[in-house]
C-alpha atoms as a PDB file:
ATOM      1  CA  UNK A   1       7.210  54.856 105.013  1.00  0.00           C
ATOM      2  CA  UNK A   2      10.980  56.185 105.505  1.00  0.00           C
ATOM      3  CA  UNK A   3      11.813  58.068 108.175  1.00  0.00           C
ATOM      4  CA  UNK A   4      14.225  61.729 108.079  1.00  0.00           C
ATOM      5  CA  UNK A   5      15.837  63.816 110.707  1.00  0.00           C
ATOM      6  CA  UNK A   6      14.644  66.971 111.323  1.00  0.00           C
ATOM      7  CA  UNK A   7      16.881  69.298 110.392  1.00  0.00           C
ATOM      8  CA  UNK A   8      20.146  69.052 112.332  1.00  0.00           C
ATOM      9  CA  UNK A   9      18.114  67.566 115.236  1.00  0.00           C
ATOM     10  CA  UNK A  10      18.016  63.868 116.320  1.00  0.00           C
ATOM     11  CA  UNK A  11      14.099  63.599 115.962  1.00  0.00           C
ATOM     12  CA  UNK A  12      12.951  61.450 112.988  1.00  0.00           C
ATOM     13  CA  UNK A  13       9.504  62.275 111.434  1.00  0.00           C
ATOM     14  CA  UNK A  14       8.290  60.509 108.434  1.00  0.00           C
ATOM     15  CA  UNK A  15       9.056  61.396 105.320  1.00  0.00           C
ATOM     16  CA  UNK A  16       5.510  62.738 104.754  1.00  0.00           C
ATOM     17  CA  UNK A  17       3.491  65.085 107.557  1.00  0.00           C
ATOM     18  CA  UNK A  18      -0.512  64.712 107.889  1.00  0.00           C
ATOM     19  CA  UNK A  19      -1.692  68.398 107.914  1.00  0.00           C
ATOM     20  CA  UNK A  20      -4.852  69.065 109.744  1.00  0.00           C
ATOM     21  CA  UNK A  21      -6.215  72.334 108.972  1.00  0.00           C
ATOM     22  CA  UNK A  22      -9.307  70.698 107.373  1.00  0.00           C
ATOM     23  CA  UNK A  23     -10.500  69.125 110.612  1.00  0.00           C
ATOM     24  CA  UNK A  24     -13.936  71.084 111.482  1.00  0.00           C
ATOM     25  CA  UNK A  25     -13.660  72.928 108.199  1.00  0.00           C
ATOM     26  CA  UNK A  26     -14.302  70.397 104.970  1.00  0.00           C
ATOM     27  CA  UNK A  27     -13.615  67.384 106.767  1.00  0.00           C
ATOM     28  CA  UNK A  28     -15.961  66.312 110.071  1.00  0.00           C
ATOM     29  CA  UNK A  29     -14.908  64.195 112.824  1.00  0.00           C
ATOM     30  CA  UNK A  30     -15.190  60.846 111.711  1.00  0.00           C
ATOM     31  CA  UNK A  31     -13.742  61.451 108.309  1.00  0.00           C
ATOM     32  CA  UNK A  32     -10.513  63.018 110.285  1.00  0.00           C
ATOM     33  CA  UNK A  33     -10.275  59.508 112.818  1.00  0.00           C
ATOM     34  CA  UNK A  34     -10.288  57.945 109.657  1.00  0.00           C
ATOM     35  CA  UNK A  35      -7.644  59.468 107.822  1.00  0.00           C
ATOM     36  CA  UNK A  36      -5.010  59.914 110.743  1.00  0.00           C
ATOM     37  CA  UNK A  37      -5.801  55.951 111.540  1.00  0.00           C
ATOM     38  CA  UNK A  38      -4.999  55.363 108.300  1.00  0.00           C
ATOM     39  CA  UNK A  39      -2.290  57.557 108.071  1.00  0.00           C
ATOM     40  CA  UNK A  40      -0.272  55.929 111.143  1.00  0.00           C
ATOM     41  CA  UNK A  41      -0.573  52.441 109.810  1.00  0.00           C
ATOM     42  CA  UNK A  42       0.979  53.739 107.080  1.00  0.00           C
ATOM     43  CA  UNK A  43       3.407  54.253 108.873  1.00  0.00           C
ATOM     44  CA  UNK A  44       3.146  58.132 109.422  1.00  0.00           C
ATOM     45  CA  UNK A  45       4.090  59.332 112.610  1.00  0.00           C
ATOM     46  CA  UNK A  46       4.738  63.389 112.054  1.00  0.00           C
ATOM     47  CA  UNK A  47       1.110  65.072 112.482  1.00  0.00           C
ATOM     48  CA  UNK A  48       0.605  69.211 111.603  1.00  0.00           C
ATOM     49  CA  UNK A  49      -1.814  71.424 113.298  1.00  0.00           C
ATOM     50  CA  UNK A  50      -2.192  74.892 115.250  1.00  0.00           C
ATOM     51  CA  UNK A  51      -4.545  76.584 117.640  1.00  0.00           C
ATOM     52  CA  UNK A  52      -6.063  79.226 115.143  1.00  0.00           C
ATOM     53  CA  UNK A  53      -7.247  75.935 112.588  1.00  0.00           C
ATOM     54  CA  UNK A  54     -10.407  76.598 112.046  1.00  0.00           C
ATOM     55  CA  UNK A  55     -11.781  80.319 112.954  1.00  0.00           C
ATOM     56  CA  UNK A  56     -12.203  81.654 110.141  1.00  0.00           C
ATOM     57  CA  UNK A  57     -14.694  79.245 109.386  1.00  0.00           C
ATOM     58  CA  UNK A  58     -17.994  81.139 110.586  1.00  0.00           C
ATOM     59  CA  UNK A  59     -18.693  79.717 114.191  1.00  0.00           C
ATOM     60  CA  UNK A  60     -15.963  77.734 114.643  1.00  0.00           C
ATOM     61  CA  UNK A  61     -13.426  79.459 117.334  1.00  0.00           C
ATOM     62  CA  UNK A  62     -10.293  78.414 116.523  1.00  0.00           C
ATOM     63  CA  UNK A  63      -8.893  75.167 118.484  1.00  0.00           C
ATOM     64  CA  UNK A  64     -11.420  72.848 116.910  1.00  0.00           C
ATOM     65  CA  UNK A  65      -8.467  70.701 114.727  1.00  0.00           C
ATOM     66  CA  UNK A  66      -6.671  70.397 118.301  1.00  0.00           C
ATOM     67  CA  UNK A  67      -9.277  69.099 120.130  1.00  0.00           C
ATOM     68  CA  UNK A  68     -10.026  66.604 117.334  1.00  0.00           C
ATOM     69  CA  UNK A  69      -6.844  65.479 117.178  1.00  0.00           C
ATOM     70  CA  UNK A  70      -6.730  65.489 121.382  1.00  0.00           C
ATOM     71  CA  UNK A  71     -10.015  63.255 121.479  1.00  0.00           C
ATOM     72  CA  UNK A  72      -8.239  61.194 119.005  1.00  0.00           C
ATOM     73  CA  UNK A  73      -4.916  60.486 120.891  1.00  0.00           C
ATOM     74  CA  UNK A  74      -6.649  60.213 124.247  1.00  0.00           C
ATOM     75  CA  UNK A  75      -8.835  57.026 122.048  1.00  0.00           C
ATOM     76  CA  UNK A  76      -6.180  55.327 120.478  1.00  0.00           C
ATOM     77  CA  UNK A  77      -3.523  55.977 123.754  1.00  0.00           C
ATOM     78  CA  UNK A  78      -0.854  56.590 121.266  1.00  0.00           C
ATOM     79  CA  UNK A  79       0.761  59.378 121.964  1.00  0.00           C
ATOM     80  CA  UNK A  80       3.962  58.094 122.225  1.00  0.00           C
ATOM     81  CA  UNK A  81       4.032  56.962 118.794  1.00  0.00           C
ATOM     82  CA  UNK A  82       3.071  60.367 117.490  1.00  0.00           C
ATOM     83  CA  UNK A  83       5.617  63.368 116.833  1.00  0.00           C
ATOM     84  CA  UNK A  84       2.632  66.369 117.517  1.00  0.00           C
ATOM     85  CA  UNK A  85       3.436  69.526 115.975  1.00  0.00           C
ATOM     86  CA  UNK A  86       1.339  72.856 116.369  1.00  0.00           C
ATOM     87  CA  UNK A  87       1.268  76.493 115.856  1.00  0.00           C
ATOM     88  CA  UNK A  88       1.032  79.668 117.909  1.00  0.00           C
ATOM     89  CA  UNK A  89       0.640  83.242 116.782  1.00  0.00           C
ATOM     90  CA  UNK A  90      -3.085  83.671 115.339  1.00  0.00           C
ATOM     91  CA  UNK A  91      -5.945  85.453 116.685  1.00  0.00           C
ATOM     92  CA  UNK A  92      -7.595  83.604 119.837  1.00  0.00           C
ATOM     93  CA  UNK A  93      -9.613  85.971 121.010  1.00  0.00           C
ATOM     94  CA  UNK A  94     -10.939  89.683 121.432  1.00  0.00           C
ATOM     95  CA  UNK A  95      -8.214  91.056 123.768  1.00  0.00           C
ATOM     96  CA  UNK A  96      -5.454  92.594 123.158  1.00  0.00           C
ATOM     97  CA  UNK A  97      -3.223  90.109 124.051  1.00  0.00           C
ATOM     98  CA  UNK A  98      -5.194  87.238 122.234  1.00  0.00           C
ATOM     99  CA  UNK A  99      -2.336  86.973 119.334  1.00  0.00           C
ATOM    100  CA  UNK A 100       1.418  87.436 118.733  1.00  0.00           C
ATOM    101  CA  UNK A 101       4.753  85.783 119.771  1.00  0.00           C
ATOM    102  CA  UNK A 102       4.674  88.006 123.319  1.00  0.00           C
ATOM    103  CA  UNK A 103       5.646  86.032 126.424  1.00  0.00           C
ATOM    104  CA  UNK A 104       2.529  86.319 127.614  1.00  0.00           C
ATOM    105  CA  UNK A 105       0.536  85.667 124.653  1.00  0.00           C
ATOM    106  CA  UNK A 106       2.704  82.304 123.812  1.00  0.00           C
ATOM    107  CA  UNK A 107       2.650  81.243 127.572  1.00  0.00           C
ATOM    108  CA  UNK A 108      -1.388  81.794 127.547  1.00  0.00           C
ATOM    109  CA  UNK A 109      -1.624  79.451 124.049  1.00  0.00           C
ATOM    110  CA  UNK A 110       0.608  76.702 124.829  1.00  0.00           C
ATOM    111  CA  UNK A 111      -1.453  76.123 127.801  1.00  0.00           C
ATOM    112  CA  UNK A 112      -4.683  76.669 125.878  1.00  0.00           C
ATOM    113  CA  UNK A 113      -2.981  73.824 123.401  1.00  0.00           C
ATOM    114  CA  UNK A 114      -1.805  71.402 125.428  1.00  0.00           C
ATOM    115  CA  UNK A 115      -5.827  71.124 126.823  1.00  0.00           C
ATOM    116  CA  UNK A 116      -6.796  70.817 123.848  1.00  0.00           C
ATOM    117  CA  UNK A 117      -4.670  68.164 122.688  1.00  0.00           C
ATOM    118  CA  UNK A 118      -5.066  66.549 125.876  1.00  0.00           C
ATOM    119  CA  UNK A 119      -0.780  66.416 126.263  1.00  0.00           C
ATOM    120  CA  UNK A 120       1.498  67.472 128.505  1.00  0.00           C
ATOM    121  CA  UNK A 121       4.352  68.244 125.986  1.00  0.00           C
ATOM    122  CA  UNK A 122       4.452  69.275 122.341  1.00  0.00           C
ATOM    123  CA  UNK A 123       6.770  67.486 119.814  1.00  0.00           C
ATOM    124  CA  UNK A 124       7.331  70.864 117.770  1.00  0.00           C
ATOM    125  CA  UNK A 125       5.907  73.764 118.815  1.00  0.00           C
ATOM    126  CA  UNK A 126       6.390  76.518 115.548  1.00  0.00           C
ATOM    127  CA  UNK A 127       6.193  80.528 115.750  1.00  0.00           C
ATOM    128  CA  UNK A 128       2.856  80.930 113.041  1.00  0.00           C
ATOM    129  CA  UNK A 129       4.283  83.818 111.022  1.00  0.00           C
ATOM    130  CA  UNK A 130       5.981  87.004 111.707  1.00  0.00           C
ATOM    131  CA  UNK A 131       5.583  89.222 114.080  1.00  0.00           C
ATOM    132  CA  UNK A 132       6.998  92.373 114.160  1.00  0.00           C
ATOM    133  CA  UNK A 133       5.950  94.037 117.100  1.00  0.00           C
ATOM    134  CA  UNK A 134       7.550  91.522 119.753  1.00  0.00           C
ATOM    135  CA  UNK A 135      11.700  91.704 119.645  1.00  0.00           C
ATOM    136  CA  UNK A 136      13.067  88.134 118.295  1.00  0.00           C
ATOM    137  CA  UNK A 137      15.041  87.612 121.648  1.00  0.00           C
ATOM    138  CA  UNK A 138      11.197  87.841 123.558  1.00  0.00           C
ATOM    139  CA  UNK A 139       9.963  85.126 121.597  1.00  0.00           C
ATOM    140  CA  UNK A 140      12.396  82.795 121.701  1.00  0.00           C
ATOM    141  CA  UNK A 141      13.616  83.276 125.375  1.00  0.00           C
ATOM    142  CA  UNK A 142       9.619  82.380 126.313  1.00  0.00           C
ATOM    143  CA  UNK A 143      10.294  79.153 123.946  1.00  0.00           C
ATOM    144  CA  UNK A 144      13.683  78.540 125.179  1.00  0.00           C
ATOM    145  CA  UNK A 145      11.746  78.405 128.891  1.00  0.00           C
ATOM    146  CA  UNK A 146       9.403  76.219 127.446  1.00  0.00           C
ATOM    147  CA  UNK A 147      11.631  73.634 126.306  1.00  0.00           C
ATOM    148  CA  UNK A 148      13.229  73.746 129.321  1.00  0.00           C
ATOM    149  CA  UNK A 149      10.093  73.165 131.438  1.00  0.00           C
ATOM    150  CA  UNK A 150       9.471  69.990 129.543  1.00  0.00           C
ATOM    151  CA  UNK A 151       6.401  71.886 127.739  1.00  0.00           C
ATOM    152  CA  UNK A 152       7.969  71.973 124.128  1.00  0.00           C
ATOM    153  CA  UNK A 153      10.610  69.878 122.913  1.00  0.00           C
ATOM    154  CA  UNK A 154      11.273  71.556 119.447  1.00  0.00           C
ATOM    155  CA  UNK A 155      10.731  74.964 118.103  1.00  0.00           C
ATOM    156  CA  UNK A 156      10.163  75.978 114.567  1.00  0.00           C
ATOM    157  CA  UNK A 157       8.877  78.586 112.217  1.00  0.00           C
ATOM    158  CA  UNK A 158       6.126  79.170 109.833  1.00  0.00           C
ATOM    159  CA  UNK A 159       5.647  82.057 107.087  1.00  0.00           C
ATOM    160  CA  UNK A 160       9.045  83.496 108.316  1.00  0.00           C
ATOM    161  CA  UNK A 161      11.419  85.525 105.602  1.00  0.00           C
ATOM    162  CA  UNK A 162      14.652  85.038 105.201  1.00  0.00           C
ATOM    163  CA  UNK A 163      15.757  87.948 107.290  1.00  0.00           C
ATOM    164  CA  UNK A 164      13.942  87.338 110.576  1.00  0.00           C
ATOM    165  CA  UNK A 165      14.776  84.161 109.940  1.00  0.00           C
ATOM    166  CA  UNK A 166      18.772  85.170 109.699  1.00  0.00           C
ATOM    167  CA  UNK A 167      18.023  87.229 112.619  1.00  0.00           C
ATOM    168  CA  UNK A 168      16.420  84.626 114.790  1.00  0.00           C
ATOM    169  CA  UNK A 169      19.562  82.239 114.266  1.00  0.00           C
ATOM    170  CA  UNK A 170      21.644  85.360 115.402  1.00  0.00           C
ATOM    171  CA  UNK A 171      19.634  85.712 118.611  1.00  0.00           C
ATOM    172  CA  UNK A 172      19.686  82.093 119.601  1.00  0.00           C
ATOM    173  CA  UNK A 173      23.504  82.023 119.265  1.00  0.00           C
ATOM    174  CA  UNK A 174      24.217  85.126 121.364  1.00  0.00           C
ATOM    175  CA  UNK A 175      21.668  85.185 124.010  1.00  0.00           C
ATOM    176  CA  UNK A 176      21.938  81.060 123.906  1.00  0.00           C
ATOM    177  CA  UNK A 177      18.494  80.151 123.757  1.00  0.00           C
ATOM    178  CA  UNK A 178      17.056  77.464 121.605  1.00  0.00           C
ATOM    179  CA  UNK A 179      16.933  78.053 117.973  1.00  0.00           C
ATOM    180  CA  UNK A 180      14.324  77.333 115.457  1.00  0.00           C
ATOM    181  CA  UNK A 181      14.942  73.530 114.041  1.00  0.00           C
ATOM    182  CA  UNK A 182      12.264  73.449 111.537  1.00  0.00           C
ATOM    183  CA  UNK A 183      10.709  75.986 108.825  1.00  0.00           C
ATOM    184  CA  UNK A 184       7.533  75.638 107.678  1.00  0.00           C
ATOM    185  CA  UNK A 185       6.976  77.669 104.040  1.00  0.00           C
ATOM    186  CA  UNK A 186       4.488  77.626 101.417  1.00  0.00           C
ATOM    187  CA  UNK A 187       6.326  75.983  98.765  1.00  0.00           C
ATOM    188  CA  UNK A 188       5.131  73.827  95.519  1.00  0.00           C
ATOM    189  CA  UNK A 189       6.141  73.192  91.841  1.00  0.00           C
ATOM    190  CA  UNK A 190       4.076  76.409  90.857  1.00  0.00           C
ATOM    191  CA  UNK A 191       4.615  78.389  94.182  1.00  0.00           C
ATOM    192  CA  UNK A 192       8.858  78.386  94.525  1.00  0.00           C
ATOM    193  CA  UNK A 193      10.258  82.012  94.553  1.00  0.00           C
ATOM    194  CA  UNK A 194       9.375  82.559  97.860  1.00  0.00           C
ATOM    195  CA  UNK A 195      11.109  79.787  99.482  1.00  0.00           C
ATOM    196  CA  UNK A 196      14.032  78.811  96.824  1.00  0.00           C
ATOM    197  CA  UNK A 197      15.002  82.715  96.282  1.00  0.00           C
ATOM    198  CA  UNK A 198      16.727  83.285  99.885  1.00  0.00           C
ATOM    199  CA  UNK A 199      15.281  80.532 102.103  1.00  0.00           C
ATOM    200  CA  UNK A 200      16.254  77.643 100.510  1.00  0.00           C
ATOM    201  CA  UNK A 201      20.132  78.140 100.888  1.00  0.00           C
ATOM    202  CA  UNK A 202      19.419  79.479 105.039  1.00  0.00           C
ATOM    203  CA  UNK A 203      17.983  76.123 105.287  1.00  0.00           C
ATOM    204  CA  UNK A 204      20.654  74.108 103.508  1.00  0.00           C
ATOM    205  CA  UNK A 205      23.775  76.231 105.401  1.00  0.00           C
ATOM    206  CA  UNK A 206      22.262  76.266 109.044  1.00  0.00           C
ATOM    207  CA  UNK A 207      20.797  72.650 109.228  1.00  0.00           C
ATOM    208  CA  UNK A 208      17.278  73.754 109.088  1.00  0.00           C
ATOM    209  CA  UNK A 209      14.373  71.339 108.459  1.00  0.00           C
ATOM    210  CA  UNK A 210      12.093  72.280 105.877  1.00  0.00           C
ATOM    211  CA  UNK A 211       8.507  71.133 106.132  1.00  0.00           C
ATOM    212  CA  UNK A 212       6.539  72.760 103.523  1.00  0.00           C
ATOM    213  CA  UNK A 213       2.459  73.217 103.413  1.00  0.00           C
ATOM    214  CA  UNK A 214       0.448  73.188 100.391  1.00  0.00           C
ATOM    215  CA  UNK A 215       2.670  71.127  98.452  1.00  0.00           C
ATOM    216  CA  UNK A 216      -0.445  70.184  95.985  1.00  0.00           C
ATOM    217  CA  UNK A 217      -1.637  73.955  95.917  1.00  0.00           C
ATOM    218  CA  UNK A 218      -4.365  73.819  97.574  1.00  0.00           C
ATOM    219  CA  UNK A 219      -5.430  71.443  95.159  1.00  0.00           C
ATOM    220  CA  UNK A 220      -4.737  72.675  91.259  1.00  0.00           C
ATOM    221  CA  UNK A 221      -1.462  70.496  91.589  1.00  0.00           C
ATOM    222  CA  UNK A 222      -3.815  67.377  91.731  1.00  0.00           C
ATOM    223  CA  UNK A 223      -5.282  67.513  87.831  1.00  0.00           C
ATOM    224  CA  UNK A 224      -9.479  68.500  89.104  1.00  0.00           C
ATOM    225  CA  UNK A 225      -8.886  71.658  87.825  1.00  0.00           C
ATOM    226  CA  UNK A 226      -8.721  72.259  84.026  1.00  0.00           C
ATOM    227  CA  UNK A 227      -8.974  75.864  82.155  1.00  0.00           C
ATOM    228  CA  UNK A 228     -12.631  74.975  81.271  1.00  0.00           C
ATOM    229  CA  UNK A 229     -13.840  73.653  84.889  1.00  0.00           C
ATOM    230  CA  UNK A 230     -13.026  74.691  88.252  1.00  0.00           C
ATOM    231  CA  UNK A 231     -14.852  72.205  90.288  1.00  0.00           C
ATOM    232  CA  UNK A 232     -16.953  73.351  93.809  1.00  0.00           C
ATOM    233  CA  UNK A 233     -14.084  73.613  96.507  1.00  0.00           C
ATOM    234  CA  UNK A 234     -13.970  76.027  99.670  1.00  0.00           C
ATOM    235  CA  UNK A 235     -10.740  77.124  97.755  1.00  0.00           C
ATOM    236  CA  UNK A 236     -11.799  77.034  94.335  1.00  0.00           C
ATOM    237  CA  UNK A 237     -11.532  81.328  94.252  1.00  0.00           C
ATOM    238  CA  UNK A 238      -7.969  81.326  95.855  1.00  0.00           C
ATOM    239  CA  UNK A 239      -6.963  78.669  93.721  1.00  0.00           C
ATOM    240  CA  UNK A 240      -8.551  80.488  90.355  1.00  0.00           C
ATOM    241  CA  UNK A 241      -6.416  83.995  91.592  1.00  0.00           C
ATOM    242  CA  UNK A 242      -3.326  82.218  92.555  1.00  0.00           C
ATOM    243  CA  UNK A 243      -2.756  79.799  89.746  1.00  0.00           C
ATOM    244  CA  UNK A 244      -5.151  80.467  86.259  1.00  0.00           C
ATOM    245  CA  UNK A 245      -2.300  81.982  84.483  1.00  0.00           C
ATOM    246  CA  UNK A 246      -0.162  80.184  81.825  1.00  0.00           C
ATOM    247  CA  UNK A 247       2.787  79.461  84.023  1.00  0.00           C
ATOM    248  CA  UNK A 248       0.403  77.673  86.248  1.00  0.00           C
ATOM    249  CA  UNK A 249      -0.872  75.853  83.299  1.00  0.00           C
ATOM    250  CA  UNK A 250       1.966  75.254  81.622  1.00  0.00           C
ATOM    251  CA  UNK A 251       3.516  73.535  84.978  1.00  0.00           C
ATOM    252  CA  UNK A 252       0.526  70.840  85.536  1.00  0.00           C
ATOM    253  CA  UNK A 253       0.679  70.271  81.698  1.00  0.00           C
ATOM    254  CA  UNK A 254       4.343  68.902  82.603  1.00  0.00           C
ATOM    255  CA  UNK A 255       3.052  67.696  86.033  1.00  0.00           C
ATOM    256  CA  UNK A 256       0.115  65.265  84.148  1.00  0.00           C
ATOM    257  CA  UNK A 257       2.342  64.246  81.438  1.00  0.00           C
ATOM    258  CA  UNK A 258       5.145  62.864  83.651  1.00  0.00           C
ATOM    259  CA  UNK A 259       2.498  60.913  85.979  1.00  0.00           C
ATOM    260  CA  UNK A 260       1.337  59.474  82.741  1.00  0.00           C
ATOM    261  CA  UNK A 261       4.510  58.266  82.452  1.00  0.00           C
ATOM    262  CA  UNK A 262       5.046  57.120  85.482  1.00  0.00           C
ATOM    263  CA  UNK A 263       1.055  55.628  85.595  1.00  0.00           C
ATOM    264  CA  UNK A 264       1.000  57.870  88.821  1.00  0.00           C
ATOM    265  CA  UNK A 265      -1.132  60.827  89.421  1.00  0.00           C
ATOM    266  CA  UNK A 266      -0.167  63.765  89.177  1.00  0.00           C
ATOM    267  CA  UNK A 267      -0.644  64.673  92.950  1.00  0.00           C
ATOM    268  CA  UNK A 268       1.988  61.778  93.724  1.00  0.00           C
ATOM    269  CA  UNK A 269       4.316  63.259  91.337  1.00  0.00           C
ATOM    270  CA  UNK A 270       3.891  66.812  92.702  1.00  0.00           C
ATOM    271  CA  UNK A 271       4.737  65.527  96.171  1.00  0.00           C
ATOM    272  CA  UNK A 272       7.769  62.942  94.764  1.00  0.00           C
ATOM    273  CA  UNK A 273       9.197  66.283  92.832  1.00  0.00           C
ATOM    274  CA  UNK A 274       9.516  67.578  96.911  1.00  0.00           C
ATOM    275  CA  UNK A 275      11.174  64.550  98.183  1.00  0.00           C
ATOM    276  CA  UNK A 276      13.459  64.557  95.802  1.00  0.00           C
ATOM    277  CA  UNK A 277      15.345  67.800  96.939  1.00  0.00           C
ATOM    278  CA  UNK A 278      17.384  67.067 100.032  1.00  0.00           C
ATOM    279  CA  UNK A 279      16.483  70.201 101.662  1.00  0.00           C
ATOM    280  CA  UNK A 280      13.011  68.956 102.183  1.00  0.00           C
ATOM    281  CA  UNK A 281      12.258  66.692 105.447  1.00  0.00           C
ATOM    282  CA  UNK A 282       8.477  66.263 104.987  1.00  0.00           C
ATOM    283  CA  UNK A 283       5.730  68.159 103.035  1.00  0.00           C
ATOM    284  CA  UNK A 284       2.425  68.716 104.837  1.00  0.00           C
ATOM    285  CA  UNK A 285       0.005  66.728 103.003  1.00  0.00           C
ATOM    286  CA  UNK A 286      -3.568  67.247 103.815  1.00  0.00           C
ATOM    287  CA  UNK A 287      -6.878  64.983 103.122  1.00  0.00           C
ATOM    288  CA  UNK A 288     -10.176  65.190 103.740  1.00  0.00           C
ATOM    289  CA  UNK A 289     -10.637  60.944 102.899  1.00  0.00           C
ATOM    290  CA  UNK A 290      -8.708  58.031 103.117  1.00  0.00           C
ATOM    291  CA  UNK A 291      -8.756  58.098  99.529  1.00  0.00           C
ATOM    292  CA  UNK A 292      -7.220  61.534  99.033  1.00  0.00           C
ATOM    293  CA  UNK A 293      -4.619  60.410 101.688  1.00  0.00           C
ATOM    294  CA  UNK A 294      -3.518  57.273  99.670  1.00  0.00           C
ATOM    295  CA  UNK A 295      -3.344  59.112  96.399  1.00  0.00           C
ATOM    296  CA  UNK A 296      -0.782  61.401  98.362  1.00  0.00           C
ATOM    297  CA  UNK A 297       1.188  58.412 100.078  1.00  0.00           C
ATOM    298  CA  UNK A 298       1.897  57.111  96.747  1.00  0.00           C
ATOM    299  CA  UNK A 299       4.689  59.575  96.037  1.00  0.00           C
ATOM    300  CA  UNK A 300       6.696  57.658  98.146  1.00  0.00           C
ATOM    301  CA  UNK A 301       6.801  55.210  95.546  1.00  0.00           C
ATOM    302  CA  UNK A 302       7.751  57.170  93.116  1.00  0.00           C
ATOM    303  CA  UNK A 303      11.451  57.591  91.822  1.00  0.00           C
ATOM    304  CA  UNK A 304      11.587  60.345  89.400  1.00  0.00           C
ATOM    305  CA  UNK A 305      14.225  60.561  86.996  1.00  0.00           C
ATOM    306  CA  UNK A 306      16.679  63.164  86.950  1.00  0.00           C
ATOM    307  CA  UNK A 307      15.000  64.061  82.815  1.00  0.00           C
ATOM    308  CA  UNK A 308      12.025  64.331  84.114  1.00  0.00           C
ATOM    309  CA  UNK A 309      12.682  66.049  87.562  1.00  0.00           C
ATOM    310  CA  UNK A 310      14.740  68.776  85.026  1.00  0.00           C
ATOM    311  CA  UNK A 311      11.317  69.044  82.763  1.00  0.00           C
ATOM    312  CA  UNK A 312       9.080  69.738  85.968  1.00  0.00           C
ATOM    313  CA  UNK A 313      11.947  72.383  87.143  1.00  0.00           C
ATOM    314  CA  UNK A 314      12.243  74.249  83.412  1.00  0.00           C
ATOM    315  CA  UNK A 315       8.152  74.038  83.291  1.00  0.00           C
ATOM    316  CA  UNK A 316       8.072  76.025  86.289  1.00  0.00           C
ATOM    317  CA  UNK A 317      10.907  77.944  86.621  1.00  0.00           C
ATOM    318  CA  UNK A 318      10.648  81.617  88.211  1.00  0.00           C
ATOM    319  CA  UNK A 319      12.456  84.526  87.278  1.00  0.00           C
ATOM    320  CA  UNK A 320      15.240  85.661  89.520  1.00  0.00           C
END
């Protein structure tokens, strides 16, 4: 495992991030202790969740992947090995007040979170997506207060465009509160538009680490599914909608035949095609067995060359 700053800050996270949304969805408890042991002697250090993972899973109310991951930490008494990240923004509850960036909604979760996780302090603590009924200065004074109180030691964003993003950086210069370090978009070889359009270059300019989920989209990136089977997967319909089209096609056609080349598979090679742009710190990578995880660690073996890196790029280039 290397090791990359994030963003402009002094904190180095590994160069790949465990993702935990699966914990108390497709993966159970002892399959999750499994993979994160596995993934810190590794050498992984940089761990992904948020408070909302898993409610929309019928029964589950949200906070289950936290308090997995807080029984965990509390076992192995490693916490100061670990760089915890989380989110805040989702749906928590029935009230009014139960979601959003508001002070009082984000003062409410962090609390709710650090229980949970059973910390006093989170590593990175990252906005969930927009919201555009709290003012940008609300939100990140209540972070900037949180950071100060020892709470929070980073702040990020997830889901954000380009122009709240812009407009956040704004805020945080004039009103000099903290600023978001981190960005967390949905961003793979044949999901790019949205971040490499505006995002990309805000990141690159403004020091901005860029930790993007889904990097094996949500699975069709990994080679299981073919245009004649699409195998049993909680995702399977998203991943049919989002991808079963011929530039999805045509990109894991260049995806498979550049692992072959590389006798990798082609989920190592979709996560090596991310770590070899410089904007990116540390894709999320997510696993519901040790064996998924190690299929995923093995990008970081993986040195593409600049012909093939081009062919993966012209397979799935976007329209601008």
């Amino acid at each position: 495992m290397n090791y990359r700053k994030l963003g402009r800050t002094g904190l180095k996270v590994s160069a790949l991030c465990l993702g935990t949304m699966q914990w108390g969805w497709t993966t159970d408890e002892t399959h999750a202790v499994q993979v994160m042991d596995a993934f810190m002697e590794a050498g992984g250090n940089f761990i992904d969740t948020a408070d909302v993972y898993s409610r929309w899973v019928e029964g589950n109310p949200g906070g289950v992947s936290e308090e997995i991951i807080g029984r965990w930490l509390a076992a192995r008494r490693n916490r100061d090995q670990v760089v915890l990240a989380t989110k805040v923004r989702g749906t928590m509850g029935s009230g009014p007040n139960d979601h959003g960036l508001s002070r009082k909604h984000i003062l409410d979760a962090v609390d709710a979170s650090l229980r949970r996780l059973q910390t006093d302090y989170i590593d990175l603590y990252q906005t969930h997506a927009l919201d555009e009924e709290t003012p940008i200065d609300e939100t990140l004074r209540v972070l900037d207060d949180l950071v100060r109180a020892g709470k929070v030691r980073y702040v990020g964003a997830s889901n954000y465009p380009a122009w709240r993003l812009m407009e956040s950086l704004w805020s945080a210069e004039v009103k000099g509160t903290v600023r978001y370090d981190s960005l967390q978009p949905h961003y793979n070889l044949v999901h790019r538009a949205e971040f490499e359009r505006e995002l990309k270059g805000v990141c690159e300019t403004f020091g901005i680490g860029v930790i993007p989920y889904s990097p094996l989209g949500g699975g069709f990136l990994t080679g299981k599914y073919t245009r004649g089977h699409i195998p049993e997967s909680a995702r399977a319909d998203s991943v049919k909608h989002r991808y079963f089209n011929e530039a999805g096609w045509r990109a894991l056609d260049a995806l498979q035949l550049v692992a072959a080349e590389n006798s990798v598979s082609a989920a190592a090679v979709a996560v090596a095609w991310q770590l070899a742009q410089p904007v990116i710190t540390s894709p999320i990578i997510g696993a519901n067995s040790v064996e998924q995880l190690r299929d995923s660690l093995a990008a970081l073996t993986v040195i593409l060359a600049p012909d093939q890196v081009q062919r993966l790029n012209n397979a799935s280039a976007w329209d601008t």
